[in-house]
C-alpha atoms as a PDB file:
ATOM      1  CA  UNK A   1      71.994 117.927 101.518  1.00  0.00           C
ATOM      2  CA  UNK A   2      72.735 120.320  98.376  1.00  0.00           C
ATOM      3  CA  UNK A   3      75.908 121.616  99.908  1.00  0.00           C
ATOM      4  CA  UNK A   4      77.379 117.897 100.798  1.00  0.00           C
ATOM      5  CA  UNK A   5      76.273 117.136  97.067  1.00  0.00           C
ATOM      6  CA  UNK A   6      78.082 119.891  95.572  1.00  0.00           C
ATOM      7  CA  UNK A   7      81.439 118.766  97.157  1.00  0.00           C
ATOM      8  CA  UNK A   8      84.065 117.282  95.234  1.00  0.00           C
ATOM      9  CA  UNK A   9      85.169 114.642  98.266  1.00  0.00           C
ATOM     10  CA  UNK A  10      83.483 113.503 100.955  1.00  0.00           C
ATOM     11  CA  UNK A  11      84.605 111.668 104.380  1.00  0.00           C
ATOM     12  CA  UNK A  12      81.978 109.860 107.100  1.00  0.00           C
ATOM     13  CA  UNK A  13      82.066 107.111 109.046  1.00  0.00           C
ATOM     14  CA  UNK A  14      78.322 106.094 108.990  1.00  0.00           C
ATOM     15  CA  UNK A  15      74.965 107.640 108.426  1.00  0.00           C
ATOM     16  CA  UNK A  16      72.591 107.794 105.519  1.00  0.00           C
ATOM     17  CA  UNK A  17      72.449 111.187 105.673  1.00  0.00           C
ATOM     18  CA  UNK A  18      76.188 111.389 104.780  1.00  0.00           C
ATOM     19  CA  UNK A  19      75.973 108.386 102.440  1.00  0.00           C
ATOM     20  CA  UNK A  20      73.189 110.456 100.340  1.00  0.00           C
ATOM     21  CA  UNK A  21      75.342 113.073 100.284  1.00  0.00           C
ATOM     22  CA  UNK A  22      78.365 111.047  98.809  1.00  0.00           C
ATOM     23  CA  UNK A  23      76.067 109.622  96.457  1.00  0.00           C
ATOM     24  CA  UNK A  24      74.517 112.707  95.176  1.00  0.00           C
ATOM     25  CA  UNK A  25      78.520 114.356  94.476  1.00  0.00           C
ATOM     26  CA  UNK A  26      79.713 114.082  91.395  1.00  0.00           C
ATOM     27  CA  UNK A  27      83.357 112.504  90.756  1.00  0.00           C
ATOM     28  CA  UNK A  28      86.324 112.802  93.360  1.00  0.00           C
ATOM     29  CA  UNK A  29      87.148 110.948  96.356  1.00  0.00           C
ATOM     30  CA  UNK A  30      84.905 109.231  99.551  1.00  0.00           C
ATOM     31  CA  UNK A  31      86.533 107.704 101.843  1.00  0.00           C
ATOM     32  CA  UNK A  32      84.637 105.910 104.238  1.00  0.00           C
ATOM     33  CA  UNK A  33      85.922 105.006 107.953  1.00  0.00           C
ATOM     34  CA  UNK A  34      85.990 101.805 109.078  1.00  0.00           C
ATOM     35  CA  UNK A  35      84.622 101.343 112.330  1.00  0.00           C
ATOM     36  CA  UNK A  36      86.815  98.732 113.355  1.00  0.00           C
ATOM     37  CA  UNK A  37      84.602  96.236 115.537  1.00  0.00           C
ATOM     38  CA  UNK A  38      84.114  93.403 112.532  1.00  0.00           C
ATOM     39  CA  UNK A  39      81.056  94.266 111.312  1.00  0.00           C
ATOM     40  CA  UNK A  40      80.105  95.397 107.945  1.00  0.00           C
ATOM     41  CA  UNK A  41      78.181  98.487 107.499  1.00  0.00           C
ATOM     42  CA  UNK A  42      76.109  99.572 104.348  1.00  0.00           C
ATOM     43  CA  UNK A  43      78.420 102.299 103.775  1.00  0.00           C
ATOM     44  CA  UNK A  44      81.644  99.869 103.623  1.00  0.00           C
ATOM     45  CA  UNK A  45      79.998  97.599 101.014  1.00  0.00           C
ATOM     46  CA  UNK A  46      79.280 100.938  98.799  1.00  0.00           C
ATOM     47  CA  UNK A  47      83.379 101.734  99.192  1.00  0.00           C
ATOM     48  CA  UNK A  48      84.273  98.280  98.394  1.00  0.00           C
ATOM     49  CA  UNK A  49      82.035  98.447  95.392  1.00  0.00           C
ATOM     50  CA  UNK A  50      82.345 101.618  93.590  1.00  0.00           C
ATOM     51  CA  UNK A  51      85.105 103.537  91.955  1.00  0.00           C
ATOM     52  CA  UNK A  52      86.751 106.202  93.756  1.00  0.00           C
ATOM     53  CA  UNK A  53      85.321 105.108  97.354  1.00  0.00           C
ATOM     54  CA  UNK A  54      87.912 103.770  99.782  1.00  0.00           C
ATOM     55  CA  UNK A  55      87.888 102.408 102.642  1.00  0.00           C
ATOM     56  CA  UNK A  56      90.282 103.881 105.865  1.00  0.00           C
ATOM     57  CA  UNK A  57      91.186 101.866 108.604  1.00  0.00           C
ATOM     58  CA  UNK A  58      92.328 103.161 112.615  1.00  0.00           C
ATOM     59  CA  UNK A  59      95.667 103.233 111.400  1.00  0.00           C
ATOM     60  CA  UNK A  60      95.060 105.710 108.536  1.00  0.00           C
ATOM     61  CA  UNK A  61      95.284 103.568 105.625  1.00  0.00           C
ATOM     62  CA  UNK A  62      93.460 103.747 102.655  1.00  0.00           C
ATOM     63  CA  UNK A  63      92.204 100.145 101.222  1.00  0.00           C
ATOM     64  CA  UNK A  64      90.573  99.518  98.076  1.00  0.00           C
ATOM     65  CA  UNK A  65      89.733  95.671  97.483  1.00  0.00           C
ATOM     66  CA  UNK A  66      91.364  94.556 100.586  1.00  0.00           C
ATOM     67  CA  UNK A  67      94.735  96.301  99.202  1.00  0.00           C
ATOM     68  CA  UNK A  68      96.289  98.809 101.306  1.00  0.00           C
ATOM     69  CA  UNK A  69      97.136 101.961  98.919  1.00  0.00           C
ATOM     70  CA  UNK A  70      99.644 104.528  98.973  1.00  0.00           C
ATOM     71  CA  UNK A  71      98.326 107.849  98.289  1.00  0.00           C
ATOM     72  CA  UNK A  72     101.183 110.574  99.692  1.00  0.00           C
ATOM     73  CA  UNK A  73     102.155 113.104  97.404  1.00  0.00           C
ATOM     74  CA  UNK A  74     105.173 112.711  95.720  1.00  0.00           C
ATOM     75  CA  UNK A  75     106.962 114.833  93.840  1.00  0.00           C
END
């Protein structure tokens, strides 16, 4: 649990071990994978409701209140 809380970015798709872990980590990035068989999970209505937690759909994409967001590099 101490090492997934001293990440800067975390990725699961379910769990409350993981979700504890994403919780505990301060700042950066959790993206949380959506499961894809319409039903909501406890971790999806913690990415729809925090800052910098995101939800990613089986195509890849990264939503964030039902918006689809672009977030390639680009230089």
């Amino acid at each position: 649990m101490a090492l997934l809380a001293a990440c800067n970015h975390s990725i699961f798709a379910y769990g409350t071990y993981a979700l504890t872990g994403a919780l505990l980590a301060q700042g950066g990035y959790t993206i949380v994978f959506d499961i894809g068989n319409n039903t909501i999970t406890k971790e999806m209505q913690f990415a729809s409701a925090l800052p910098g937690w995101y939800l990613m759909n089986s195509k890849g994409e990264l939503t964030y209140e039902d918006k689809i967001l672009d977030l390639t590099m680009r230089s």
